[in-house]
Each structure stands twice: as structure tokens, then as C-alpha cells.
N, C-alpha and C. Protein backbone atom coordinates (compact mmCIF):
# COMPACT_ATOMS: atom_id res chain seq x y z
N UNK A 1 15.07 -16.69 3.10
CA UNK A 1 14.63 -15.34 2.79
C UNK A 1 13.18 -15.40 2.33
N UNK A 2 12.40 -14.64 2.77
CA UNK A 2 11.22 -14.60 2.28
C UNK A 2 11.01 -14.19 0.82
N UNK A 3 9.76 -14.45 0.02
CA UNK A 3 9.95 -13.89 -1.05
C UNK A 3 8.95 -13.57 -1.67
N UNK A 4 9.02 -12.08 -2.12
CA UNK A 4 7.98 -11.32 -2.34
C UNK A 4 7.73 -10.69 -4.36
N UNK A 5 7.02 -9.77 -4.68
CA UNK A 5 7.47 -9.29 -5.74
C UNK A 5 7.65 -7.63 -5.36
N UNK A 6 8.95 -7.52 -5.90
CA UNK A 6 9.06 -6.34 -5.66
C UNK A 6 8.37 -4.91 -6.99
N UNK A 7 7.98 -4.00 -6.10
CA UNK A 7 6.98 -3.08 -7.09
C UNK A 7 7.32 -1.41 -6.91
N UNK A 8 7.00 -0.87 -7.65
CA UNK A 8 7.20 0.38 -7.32
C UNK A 8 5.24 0.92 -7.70
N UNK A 9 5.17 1.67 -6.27
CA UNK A 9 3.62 2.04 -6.58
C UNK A 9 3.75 3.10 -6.55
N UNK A 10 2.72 4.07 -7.56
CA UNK A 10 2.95 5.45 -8.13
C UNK A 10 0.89 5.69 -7.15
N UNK A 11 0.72 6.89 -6.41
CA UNK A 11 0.11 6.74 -6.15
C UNK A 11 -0.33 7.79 -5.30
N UNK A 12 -1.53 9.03 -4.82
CA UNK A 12 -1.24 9.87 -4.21
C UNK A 12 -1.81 10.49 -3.05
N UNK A 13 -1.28 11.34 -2.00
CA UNK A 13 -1.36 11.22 -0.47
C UNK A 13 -2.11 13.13 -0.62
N UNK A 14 -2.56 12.52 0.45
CA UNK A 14 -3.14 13.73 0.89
C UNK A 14 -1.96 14.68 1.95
N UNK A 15 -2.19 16.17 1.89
CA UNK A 15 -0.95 16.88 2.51
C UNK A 15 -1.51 17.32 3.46
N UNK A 16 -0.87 17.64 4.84
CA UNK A 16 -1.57 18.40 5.77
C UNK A 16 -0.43 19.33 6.56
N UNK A 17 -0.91 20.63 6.87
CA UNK A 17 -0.56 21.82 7.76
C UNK A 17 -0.35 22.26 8.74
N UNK A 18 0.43 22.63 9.36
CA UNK A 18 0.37 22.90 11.37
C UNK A 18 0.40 24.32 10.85
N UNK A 19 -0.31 24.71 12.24
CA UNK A 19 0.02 26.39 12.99
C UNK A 19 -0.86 27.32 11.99
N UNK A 20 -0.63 28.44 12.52
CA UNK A 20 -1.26 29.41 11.63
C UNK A 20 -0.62 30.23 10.41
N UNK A 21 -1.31 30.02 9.61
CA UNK A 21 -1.17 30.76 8.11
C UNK A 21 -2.25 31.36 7.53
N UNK A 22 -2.31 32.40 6.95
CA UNK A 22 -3.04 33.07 6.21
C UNK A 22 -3.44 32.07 5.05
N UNK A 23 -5.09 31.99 4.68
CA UNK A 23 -5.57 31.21 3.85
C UNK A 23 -5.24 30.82 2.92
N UNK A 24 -5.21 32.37 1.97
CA UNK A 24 -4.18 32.25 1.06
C UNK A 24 -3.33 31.09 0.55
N UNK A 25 -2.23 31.18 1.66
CA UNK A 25 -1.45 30.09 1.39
C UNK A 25 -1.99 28.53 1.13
N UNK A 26 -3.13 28.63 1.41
CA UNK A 26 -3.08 27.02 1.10
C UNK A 26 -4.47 27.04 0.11
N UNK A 27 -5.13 28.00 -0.77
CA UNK A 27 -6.20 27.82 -1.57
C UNK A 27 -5.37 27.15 -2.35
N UNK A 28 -4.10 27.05 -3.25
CA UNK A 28 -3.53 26.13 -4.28
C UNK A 28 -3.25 24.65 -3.56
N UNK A 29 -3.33 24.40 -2.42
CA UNK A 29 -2.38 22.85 -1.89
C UNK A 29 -3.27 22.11 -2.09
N UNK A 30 -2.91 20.89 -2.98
CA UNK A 30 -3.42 19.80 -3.95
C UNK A 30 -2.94 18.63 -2.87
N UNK A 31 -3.33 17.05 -3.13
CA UNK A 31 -2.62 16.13 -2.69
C UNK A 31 -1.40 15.95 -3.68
N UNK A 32 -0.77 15.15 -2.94
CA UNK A 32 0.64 14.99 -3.74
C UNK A 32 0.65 13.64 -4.60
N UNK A 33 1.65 13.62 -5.40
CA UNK A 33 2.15 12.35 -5.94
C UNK A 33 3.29 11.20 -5.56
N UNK A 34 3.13 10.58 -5.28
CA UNK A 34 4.05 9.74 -4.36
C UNK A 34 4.89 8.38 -4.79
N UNK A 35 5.52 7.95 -4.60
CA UNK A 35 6.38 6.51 -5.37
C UNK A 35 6.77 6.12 -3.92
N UNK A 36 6.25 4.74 -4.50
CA UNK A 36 6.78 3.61 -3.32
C UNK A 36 7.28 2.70 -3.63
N UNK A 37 8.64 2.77 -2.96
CA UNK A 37 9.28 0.81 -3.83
C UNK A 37 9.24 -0.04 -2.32
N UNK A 38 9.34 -1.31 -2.93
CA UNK A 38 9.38 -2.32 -2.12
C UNK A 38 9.03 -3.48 -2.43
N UNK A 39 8.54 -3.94 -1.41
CA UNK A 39 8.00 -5.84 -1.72
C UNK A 39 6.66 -5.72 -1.20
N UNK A 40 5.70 -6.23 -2.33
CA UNK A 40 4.91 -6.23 -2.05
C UNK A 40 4.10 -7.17 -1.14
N UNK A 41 3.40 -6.76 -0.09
CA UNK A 41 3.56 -8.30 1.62
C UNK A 41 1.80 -8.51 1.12
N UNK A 42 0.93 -7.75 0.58
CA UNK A 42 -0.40 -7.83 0.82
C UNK A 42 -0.96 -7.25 -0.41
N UNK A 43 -2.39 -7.74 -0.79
CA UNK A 43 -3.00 -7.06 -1.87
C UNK A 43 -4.56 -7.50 -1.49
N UNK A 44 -5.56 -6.72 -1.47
CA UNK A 44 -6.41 -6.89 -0.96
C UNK A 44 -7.24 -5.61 -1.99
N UNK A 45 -8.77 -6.09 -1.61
CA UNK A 45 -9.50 -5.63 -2.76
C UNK A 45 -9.08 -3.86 -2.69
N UNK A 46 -9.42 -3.53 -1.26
CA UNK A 46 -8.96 -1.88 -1.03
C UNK A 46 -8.05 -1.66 -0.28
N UNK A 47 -6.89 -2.38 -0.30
CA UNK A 47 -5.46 -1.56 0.49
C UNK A 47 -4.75 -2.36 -0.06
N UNK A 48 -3.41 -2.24 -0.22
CA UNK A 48 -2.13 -3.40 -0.71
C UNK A 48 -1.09 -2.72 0.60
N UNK A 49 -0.38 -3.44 1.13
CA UNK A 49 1.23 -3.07 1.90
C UNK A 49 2.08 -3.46 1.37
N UNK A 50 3.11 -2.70 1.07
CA UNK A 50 4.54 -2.52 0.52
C UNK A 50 5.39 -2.34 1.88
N UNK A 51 6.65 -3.57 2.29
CA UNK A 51 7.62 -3.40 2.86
C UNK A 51 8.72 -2.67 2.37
N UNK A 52 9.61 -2.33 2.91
CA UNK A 52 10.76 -1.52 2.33
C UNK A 52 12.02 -2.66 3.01
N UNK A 53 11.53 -3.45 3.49
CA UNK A 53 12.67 -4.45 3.46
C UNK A 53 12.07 -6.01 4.27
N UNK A 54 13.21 -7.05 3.61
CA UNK A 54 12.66 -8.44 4.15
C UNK A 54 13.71 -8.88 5.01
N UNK A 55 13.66 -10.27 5.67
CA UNK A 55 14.55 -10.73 6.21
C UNK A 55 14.21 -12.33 5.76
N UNK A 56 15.10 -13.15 6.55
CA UNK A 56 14.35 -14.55 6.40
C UNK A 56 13.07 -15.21 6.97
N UNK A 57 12.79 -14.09 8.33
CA UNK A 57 11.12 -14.19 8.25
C UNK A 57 10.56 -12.73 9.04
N UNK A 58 11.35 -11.68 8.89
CA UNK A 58 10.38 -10.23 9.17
C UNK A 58 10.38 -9.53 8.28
N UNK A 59 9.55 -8.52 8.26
CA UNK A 59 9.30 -7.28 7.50
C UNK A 59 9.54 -6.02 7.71
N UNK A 60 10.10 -4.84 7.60
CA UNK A 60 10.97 -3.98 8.32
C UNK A 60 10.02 -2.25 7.60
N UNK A 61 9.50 -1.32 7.80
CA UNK A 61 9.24 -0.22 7.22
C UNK A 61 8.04 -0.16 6.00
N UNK A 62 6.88 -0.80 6.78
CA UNK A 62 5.73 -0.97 5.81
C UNK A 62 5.10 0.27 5.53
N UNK A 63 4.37 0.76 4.66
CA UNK A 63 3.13 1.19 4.64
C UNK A 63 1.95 0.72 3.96
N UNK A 64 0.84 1.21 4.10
CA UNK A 64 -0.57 0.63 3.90
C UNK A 64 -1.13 1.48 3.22
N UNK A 65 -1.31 1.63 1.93
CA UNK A 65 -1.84 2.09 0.84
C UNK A 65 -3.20 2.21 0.26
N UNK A 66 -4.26 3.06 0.43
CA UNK A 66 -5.11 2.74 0.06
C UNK A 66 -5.68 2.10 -0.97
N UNK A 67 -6.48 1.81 -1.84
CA UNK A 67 -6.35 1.04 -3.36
C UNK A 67 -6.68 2.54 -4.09
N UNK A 68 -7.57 2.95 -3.35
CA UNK A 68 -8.66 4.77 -4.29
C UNK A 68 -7.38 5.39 -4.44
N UNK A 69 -5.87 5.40 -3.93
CA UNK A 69 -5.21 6.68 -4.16
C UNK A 69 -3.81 5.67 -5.39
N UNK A 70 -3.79 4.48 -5.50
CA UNK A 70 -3.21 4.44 -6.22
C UNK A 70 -3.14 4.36 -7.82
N UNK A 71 -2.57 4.79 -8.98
CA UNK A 71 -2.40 4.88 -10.09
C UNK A 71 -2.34 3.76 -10.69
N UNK A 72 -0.92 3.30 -10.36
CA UNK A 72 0.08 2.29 -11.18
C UNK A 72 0.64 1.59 -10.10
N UNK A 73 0.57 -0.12 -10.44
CA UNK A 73 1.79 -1.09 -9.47
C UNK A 73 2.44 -1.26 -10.26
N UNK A 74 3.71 -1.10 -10.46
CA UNK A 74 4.35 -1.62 -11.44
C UNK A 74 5.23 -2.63 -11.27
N UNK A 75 5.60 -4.11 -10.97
CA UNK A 75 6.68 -4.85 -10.97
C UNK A 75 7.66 -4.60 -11.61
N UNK A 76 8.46 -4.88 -10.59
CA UNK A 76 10.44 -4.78 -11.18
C UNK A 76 11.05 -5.94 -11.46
N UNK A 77 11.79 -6.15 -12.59
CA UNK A 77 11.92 -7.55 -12.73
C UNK A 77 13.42 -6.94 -12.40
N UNK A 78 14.59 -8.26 -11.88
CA UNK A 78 15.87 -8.30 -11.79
C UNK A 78 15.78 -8.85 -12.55
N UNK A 79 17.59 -8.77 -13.01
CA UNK A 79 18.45 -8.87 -14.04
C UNK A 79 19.26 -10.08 -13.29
């Protein structure tokens, strides 16, 4: 099994809109706040990737995180 540390990253995304709407509606739309758990595969000065699952040698449901939008990494320790 591969082995990673697993983290939960608190951290936040920008939102985006289809079709037409009156302006209005979107003078309040902020980016959002977001939580990511997983294993952490990468850490690099401006992006880290978090898998959402391992195997004994793949990685399954990554994303790629900028470093500017995240808050908090927080490690999870098991019990």
C-alpha cells in the first residue's frame, strides 16, 4: 500500500454561472469555502494534490489545489 499523510484542506474556490440571469443575482456571489480530505500525493511551493484514494501503487480522484486559495492543512492522525 502506498503511504501517504492523510489531511483535510480547508481552502477556497472560485464559483461560476451558465445562461442568462439578471445581474442582480450575482452582485452578492463570493468564492466559496471548501474542505478536502485525502492523502496528501504532492506539496510544492504553489500547488499541493490531495488523492481521495490509494491503492498499492495508484491514485484514484485527485485534485490540484492552488497554495493562494488555501487556509489550513490540517493532518489526521489515526487511532
Amino acid at each position: 500500500m502506498l503511504t501517504y499523510k492523510r489531511v483535510t484542506v480547508y481552502w477556497v474556490d472560485s464559483i461560476t454561472h451558465m445562461g442568462w440571469e439578471p445581474v442582480e443575482k450575482y452582485k452578492e456571489t463570493k468564492p466559496e469555502s471548501c474542505e478536502t480530505t485525502g492523502y496528501l500525493i504532492m506539496e510544492k511551493d504553489n500547488y499541493i494534490t490531495v488523492a481521495l484514494s490509494i491503492s498499492d501503487v495508484d491514485v484514484n480522484g485527485t485534485v490540484v489545489i492552488p497554495k493562494q486559495c488555501v487556509s489550513v492543512i490540517e493532518e489526521l492522525k489515526l487511532k
